[in-house]
Protein backbone atom coordinates (compact mmCIF):
# COMPACT_ATOMS: atom_id res chain seq x y z
CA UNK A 1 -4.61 -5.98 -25.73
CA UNK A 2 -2.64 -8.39 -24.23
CA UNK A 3 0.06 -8.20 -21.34
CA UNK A 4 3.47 -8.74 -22.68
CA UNK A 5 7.22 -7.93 -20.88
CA UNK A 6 10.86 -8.47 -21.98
CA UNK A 7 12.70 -10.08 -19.57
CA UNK A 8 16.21 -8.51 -19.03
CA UNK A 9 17.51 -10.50 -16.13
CA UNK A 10 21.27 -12.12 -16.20
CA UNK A 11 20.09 -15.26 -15.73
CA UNK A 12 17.16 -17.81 -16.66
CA UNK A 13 14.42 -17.49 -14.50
CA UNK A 14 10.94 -19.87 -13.43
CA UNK A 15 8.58 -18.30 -15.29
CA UNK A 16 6.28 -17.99 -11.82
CA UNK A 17 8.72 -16.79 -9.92
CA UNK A 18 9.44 -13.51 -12.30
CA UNK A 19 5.28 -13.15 -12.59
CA UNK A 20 5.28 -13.02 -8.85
CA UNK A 21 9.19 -10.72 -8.40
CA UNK A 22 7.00 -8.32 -11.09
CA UNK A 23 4.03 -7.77 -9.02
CA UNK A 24 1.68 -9.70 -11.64
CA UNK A 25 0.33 -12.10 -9.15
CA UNK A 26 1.53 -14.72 -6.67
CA UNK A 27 3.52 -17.71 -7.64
CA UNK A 28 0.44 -19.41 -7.27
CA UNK A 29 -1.57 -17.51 -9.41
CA UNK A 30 0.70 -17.76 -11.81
CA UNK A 31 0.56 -21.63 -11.88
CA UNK A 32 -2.74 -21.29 -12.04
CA UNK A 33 -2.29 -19.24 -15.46
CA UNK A 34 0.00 -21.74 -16.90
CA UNK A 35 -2.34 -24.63 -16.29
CA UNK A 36 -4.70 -23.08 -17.32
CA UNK A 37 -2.69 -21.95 -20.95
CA UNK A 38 -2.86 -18.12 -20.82
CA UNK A 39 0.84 -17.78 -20.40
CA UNK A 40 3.26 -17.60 -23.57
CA UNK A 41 6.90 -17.22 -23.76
CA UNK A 42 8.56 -16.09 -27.77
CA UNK A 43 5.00 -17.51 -28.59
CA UNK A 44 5.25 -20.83 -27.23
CA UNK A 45 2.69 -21.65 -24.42
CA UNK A 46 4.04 -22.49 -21.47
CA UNK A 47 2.76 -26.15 -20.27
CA UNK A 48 5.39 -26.52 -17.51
CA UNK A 49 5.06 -24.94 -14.17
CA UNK A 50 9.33 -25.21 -13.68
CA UNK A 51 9.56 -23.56 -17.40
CA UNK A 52 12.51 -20.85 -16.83
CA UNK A 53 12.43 -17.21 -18.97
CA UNK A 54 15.92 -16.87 -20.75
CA UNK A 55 16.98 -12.97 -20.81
CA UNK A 56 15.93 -11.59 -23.99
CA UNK A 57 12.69 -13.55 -23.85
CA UNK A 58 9.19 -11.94 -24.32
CA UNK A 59 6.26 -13.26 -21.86
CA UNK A 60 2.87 -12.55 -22.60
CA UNK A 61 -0.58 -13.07 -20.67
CA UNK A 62 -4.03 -13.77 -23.06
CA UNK A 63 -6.83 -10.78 -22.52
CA UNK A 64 -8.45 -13.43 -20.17
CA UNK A 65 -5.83 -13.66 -17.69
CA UNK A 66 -4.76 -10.08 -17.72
CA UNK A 67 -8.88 -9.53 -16.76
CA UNK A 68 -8.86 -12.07 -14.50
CA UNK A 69 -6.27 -10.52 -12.33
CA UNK A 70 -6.90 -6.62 -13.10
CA UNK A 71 -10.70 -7.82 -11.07
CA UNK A 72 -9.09 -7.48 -7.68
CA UNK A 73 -10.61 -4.76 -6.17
CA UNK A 74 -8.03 -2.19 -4.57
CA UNK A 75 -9.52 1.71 -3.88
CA UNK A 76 -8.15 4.97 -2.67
CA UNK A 77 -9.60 6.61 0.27
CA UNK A 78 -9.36 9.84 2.04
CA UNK A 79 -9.99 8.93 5.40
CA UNK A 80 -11.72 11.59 7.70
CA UNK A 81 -11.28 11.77 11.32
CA UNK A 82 -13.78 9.82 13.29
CA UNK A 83 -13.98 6.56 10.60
CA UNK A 84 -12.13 3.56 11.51
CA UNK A 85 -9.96 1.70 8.95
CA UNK A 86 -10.08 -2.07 10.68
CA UNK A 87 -12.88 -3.63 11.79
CA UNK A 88 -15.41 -1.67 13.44
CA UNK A 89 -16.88 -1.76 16.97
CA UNK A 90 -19.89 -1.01 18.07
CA UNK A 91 -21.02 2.41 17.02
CA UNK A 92 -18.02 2.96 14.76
CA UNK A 93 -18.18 3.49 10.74
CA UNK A 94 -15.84 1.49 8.61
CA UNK A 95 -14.18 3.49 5.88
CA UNK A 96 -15.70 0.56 3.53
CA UNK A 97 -19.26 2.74 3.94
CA UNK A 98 -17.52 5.47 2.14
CA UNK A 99 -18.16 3.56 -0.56
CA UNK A 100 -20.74 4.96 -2.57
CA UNK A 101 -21.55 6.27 -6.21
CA UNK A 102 -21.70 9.65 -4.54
CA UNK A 103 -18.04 9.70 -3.31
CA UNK A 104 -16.40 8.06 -6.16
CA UNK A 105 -13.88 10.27 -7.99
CA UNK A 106 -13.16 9.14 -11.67
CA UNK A 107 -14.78 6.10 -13.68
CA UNK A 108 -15.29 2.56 -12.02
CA UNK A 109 -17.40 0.17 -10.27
CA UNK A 110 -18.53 0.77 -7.17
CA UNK A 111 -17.37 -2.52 -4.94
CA UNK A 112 -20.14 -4.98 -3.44
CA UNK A 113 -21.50 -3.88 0.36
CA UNK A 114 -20.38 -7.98 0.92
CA UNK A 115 -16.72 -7.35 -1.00
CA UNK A 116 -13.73 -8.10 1.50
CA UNK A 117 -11.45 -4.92 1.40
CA UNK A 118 -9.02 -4.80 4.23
CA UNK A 119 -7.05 -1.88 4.77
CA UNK A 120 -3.14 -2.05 3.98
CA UNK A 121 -1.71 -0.14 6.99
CA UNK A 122 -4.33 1.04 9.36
CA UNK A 123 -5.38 4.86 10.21
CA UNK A 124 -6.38 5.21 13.65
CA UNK A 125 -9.53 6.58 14.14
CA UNK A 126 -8.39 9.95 15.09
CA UNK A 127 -6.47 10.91 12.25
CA UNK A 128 -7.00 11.38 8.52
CA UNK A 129 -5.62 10.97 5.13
CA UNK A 130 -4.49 8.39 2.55
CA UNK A 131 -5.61 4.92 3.06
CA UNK A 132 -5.43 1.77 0.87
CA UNK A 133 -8.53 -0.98 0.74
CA UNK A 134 -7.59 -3.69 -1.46
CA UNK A 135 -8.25 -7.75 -1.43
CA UNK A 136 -5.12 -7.87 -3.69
CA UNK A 137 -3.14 -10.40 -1.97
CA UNK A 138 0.41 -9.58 -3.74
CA UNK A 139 -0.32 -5.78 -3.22
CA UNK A 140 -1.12 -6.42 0.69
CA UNK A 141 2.29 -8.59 0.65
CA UNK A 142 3.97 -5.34 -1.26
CA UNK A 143 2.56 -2.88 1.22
CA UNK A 144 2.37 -4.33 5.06
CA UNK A 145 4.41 -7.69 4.56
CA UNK A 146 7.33 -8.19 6.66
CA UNK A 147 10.11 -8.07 4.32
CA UNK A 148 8.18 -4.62 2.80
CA UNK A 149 10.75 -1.96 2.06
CA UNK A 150 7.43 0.82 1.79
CA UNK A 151 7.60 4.13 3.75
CA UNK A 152 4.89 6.00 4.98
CA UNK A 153 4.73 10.29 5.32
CA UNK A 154 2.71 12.16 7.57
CA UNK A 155 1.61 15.87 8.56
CA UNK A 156 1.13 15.95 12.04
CA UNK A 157 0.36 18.88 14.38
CA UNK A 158 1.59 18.91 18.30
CA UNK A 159 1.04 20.86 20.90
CA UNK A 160 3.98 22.02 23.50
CA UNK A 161 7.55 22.72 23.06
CA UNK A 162 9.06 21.91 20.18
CA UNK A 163 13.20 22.05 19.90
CA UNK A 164 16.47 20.20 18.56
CA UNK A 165 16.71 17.87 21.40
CA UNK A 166 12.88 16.74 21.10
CA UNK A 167 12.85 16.53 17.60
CA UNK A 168 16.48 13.90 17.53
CA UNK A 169 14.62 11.79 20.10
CA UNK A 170 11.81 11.12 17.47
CA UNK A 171 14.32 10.93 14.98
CA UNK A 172 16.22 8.05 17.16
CA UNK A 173 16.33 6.27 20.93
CA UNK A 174 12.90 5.98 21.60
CA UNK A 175 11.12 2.87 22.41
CA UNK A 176 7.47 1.36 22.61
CA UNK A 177 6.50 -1.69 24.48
CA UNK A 178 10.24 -2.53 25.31
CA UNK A 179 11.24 -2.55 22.03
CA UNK A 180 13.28 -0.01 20.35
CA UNK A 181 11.85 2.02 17.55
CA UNK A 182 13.42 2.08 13.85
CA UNK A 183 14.76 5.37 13.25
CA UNK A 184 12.72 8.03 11.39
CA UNK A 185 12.97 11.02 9.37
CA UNK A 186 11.26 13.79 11.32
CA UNK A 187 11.83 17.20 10.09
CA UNK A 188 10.18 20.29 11.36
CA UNK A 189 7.66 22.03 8.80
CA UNK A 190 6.47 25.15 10.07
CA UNK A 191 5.34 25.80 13.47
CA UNK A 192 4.05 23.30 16.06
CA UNK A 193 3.79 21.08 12.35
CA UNK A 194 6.60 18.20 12.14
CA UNK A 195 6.90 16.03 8.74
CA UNK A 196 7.13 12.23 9.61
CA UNK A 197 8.89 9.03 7.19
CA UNK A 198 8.21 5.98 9.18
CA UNK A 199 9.37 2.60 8.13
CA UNK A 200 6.91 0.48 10.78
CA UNK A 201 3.58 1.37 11.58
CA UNK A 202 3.02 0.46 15.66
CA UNK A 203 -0.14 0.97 16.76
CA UNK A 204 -0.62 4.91 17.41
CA UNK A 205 2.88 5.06 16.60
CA UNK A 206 3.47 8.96 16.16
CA UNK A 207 0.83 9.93 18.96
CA UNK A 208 2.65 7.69 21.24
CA UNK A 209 5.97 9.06 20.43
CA UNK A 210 5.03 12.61 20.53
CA UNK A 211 4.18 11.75 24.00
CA UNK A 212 6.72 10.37 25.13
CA UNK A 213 9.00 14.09 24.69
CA UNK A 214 6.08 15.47 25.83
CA UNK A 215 4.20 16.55 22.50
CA UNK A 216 0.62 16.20 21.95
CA UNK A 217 -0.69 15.38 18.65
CA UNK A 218 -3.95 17.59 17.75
CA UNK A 219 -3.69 16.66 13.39
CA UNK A 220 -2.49 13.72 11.72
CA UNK A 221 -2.73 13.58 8.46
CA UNK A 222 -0.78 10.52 6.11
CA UNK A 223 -0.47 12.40 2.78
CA UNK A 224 2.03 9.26 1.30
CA UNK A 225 2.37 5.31 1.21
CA UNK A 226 5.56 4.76 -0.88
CA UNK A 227 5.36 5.99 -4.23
CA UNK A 228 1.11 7.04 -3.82
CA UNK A 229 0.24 10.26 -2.86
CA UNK A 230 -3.07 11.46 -1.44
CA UNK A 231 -2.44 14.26 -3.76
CA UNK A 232 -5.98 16.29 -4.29
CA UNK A 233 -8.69 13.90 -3.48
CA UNK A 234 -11.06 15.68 -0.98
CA UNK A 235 -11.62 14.23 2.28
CA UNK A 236 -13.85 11.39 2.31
CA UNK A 237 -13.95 10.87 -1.14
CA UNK A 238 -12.45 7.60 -3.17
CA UNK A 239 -11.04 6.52 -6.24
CA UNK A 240 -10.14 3.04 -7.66
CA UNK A 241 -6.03 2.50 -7.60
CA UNK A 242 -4.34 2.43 -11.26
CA UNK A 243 -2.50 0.04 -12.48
CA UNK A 244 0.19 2.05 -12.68
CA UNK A 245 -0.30 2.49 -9.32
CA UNK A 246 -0.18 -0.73 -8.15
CA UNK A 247 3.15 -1.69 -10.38
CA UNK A 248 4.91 1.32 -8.92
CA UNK A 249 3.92 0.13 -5.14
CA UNK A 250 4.88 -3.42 -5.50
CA UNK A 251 8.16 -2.08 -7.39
CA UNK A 252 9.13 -0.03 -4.73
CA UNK A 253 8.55 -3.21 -2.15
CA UNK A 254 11.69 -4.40 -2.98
């Protein structure tokens, strides 16, 4: 079945720029969909790359292009401690090896050995939980791009004191590498266990704050990216993201 949408906007609209605002692809793709006549608008194709969607207007995308971009390969992973998310180095495993027929949770293809999958937000090697692979280009742009709106949540386990004044430094007033940090949401969970909403991901960001009032981290574990949870997917198993999925992420982007 083909792809259709109302659009509601108050004004007219290019008809790539709403594909790309919706999270359907880039603005490029979507000239690329229009040359190639898969796009229609109140069932008119749509010849002209600077064509404009009036509000009320109903766009829909042929079965070929709705394939053609649903083929972007974007999994699900819950990372254990010990694999790396980025590229490895010598000795390490990339999650990408998880990979397999024997992990995969639900229906789907299992992605080439050669398929580029880089990981949206990285997982340090030491800690665990939800991680994103995807060669989805709008997605990535959704997730880690600069203007990305996109919290992430985290478990995390110290070691050493923990009291009011420790816990509003993390909150707020710390900095890393001379800059200063974006405040946080840190809440205390149970004991020695602290519930972390960043809005930046720094390299070893919470293990390097922890230290820093004197905490040690000894579990890390990311259990949300925006709207995805890790939810029940056992530890170092996968599953392919839905499409739902993917709307709700790039949604929630802006």
């Amino acid at each position: 079945m083909s792809w259709s949408r109302r659009y509601d906007g108050p004004e007219p609209v290019r008809v790539n720029k709403w594909l790309a605002q919706s999270g359907v692809c880039s603005r490029r793709e979507a000239e690329e969909l229009i040359a190639a006549g898969a796009v229609m608008v109140d069932g008119e194709r749509v010849t002209d790359v600077g064509r404009k969607i009036a509000p009320g207007q109903t766009l829909v995308l042929n079965d070929r292009a709705e394939m053609g971009l649903g083929a972007q390969v974007s999994v699900v992973i819950h990372k254990p401690v010990g694999i790396v998310s980025a590229q490895p180095e010598h000795g390490q495993t990339p999650a990408a090896r998880l990979l397999t027929a024997e992990n995969l949770v639900g229906g789907g293809i299992v992605p080439s050995s050669r398929a580029s999958l880089p990981p949206l937000g990285r997982l340090d090697q030491d800690s665990r939980g939800l991680l994103l692979l995807s060669e989805d280009g709008v997605l990535a742009k959704a997730i880690i791009g600069p203007e990305s709106e996109i919290d992430k949540e985290y478990i995390v386990t110290v070691t050493g004191k923990v009291d009011r004044v420790k816990i509003q430094k993390l909150r707020h007033g710390l900095e890393l590498d001379g800059r200063q940090l974006k405040p946080a949401k840190v809440t205390l969970q149970d004991v020695q266990v602290l519930r972390f909403v960043l809005n930046e991901g720094r390299n070893r960001q919470i293990r390097r704050m922890c230290e820093l009032v004197e905490l040690e981290v000894t579990d890390l574990v990311r259990v949300r990216i925006g709207p995805l949870l890790l939810g029940d997917l056992p530890e170092g198993k996968w599953r392919h993201l839905t499409g739902e999925e993917r709307q709700a992420l790039i949604s929630a982007s802006v």
